[in-house]
Protein backbone atom coordinates (compact mmCIF):
# COMPACT_ATOMS: atom_id res chain seq x y z
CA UNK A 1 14.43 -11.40 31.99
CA UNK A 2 14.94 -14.36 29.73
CA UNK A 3 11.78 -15.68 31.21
CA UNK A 4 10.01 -12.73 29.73
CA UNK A 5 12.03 -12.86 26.47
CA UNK A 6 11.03 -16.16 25.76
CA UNK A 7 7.34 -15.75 26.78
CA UNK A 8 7.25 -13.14 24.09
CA UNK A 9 8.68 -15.46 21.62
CA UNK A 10 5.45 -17.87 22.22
CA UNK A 11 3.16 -15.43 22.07
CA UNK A 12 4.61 -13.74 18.48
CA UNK A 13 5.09 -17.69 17.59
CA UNK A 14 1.34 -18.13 18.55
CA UNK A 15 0.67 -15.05 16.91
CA UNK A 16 2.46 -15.73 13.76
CA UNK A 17 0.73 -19.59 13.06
CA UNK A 18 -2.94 -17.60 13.83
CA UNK A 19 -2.00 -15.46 10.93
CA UNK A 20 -0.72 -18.18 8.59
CA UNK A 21 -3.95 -20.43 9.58
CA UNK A 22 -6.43 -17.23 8.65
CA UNK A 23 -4.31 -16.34 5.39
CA UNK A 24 -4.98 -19.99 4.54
CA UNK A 25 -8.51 -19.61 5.33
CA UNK A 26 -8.67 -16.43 3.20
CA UNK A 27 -7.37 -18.54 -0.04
CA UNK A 28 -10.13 -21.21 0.21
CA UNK A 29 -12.91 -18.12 0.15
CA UNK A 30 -11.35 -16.79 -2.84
CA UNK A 31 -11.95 -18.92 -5.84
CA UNK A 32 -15.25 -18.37 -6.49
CA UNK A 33 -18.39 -20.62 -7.96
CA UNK A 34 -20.06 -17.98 -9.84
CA UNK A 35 -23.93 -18.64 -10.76
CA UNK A 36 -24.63 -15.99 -13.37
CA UNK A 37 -22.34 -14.84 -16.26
CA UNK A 38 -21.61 -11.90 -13.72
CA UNK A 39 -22.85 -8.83 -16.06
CA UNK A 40 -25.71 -7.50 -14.47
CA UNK A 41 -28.02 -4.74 -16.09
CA UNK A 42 -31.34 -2.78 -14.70
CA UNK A 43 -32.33 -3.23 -18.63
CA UNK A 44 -32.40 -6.53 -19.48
CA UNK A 45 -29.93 -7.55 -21.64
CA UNK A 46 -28.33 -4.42 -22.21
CA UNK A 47 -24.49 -5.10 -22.19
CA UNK A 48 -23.66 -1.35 -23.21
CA UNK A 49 -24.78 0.12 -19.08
CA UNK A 50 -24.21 -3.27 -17.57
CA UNK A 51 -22.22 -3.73 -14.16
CA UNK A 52 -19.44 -6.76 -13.90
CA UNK A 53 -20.02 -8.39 -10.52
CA UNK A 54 -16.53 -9.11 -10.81
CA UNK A 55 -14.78 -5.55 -10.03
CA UNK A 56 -17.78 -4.28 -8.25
CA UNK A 57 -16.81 -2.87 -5.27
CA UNK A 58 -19.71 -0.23 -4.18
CA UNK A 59 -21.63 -2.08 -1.74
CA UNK A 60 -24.63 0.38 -2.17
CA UNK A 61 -24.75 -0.67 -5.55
CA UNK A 62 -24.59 -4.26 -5.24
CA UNK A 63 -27.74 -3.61 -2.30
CA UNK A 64 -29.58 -2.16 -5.05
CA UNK A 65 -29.44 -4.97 -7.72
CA UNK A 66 -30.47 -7.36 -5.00
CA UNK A 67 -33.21 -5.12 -4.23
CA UNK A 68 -34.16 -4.27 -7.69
CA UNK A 69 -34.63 -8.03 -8.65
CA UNK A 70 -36.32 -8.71 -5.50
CA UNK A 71 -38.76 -6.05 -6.36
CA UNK A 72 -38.78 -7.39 -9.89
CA UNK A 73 -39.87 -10.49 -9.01
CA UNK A 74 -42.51 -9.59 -6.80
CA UNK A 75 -44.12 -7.51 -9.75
CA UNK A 76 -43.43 -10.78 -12.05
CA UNK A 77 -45.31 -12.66 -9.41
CA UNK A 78 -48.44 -10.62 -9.00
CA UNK A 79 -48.87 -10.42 -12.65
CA UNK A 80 -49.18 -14.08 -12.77
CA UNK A 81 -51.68 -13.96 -9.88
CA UNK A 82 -53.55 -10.97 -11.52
CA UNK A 83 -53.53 -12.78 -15.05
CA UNK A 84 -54.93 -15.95 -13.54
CA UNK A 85 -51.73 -18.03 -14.89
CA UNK A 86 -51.10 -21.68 -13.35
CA UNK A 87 -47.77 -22.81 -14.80
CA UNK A 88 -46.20 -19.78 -15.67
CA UNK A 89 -42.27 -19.44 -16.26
CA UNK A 90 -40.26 -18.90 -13.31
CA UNK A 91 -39.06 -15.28 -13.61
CA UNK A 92 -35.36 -14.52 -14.52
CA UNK A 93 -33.43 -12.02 -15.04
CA UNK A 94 -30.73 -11.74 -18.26
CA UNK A 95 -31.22 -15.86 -18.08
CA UNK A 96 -30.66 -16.28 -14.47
CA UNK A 97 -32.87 -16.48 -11.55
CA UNK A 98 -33.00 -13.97 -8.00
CA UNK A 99 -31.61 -16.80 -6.26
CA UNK A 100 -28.36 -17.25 -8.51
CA UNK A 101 -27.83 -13.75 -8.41
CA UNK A 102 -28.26 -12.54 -4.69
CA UNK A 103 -25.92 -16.16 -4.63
CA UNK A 104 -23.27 -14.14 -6.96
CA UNK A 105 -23.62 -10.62 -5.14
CA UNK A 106 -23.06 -12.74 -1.71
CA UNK A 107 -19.94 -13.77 -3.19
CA UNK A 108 -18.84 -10.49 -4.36
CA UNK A 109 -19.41 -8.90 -1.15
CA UNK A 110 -17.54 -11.64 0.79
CA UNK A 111 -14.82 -11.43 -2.06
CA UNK A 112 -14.49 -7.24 -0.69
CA UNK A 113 -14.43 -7.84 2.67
CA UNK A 114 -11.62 -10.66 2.22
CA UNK A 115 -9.65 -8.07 0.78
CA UNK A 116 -9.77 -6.08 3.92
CA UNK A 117 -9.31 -9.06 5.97
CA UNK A 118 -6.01 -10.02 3.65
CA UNK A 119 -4.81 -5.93 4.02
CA UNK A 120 -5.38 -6.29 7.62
CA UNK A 121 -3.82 -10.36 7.98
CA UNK A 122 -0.83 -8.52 5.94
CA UNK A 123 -0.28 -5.38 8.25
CA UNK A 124 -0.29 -7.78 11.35
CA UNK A 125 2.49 -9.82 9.57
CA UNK A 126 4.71 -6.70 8.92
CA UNK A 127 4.36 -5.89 12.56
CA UNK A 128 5.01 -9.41 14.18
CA UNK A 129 7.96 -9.72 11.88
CA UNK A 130 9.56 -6.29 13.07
CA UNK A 131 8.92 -7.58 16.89
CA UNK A 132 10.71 -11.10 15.83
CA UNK A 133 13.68 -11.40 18.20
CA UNK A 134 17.00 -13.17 16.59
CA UNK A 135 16.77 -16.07 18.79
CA UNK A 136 13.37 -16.81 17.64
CA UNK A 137 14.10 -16.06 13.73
CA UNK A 138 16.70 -18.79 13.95
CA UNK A 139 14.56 -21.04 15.82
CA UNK A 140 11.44 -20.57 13.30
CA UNK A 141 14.51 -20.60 10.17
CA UNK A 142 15.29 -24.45 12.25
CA UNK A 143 11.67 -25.31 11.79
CA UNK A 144 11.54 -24.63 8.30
CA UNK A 145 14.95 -26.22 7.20
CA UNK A 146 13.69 -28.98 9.37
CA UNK A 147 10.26 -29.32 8.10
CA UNK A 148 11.57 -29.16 4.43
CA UNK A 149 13.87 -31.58 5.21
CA UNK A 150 11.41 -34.10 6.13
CA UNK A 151 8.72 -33.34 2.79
CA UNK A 152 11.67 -34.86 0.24
């Protein structure tokens, strides 16, 4: 029995330091290096019907500005090759180019599915914690007096 006990100690132990490590993971992903200004509009420079990359959270949506500039820039493109032009500007869109914004909508979509991840990490907590037997909080409560301890 106390064999059994304590082999479900190291595996919620285990268990508990995977969660920490992927929480810590999480928290580098989160800050951001934005590109663009982040206010995106299907008329350029229209700020009254423009979307903040920032709260987005409709994937569908953020497919369709990808696609939109992609298609964009393809039309930008062939006019250049219809008009005969040899150095003509790169094409951008409200100051930015495709690149920097697919770059932007990338991060917002990995931004949304972090959330999940976090909602999920957080659940997974909750329910390690209520399987926690007392031997084991004391021994992880040793650890941390210990480990605190040592850092001053």
């Amino acid at each position: 029995m106390a064999k059994r006990v304590n082999d479900q100690n190291a595996q919620t132990l285990a268990l508990i330091e995977e969660v920490k490590k992927q929480k810590v993971e999480i928290a580098k992903f989160e800050r951001a290096n934005w590109l663009t200004n982040c206010v995106f509009s299907y008329i350029e420079n229209d700020t009254n019907k423009s979307i903040s990359l920032h709260v987005a959270s409709d994937l569908k949506e953020l497919i369709n500005i990808v696609a939109f500039l992609m298609a964009k820039s393809v039309d930008y493109n062939d006019a250049i090759t219809m008009l005969n032009i040899e150095h003509a500007p790169k094409f951008t869109w409200c100051g930015f180019t495709v690149d920097d914004w697919v770059t932007d909508v990338k991060t917002r979509i990995n931004k949304i599915q972090l959330s999940t991840k976090r909602k999920k990490l957080e659940s997974l907590e909750s329910r390690l914690s209520a399987i926690i037997t007392p031997e084991l909080r004391a021994k992880m409560e040793l650890d941390a007096i210990t480990s605190e301890m040592k850092n001053d």
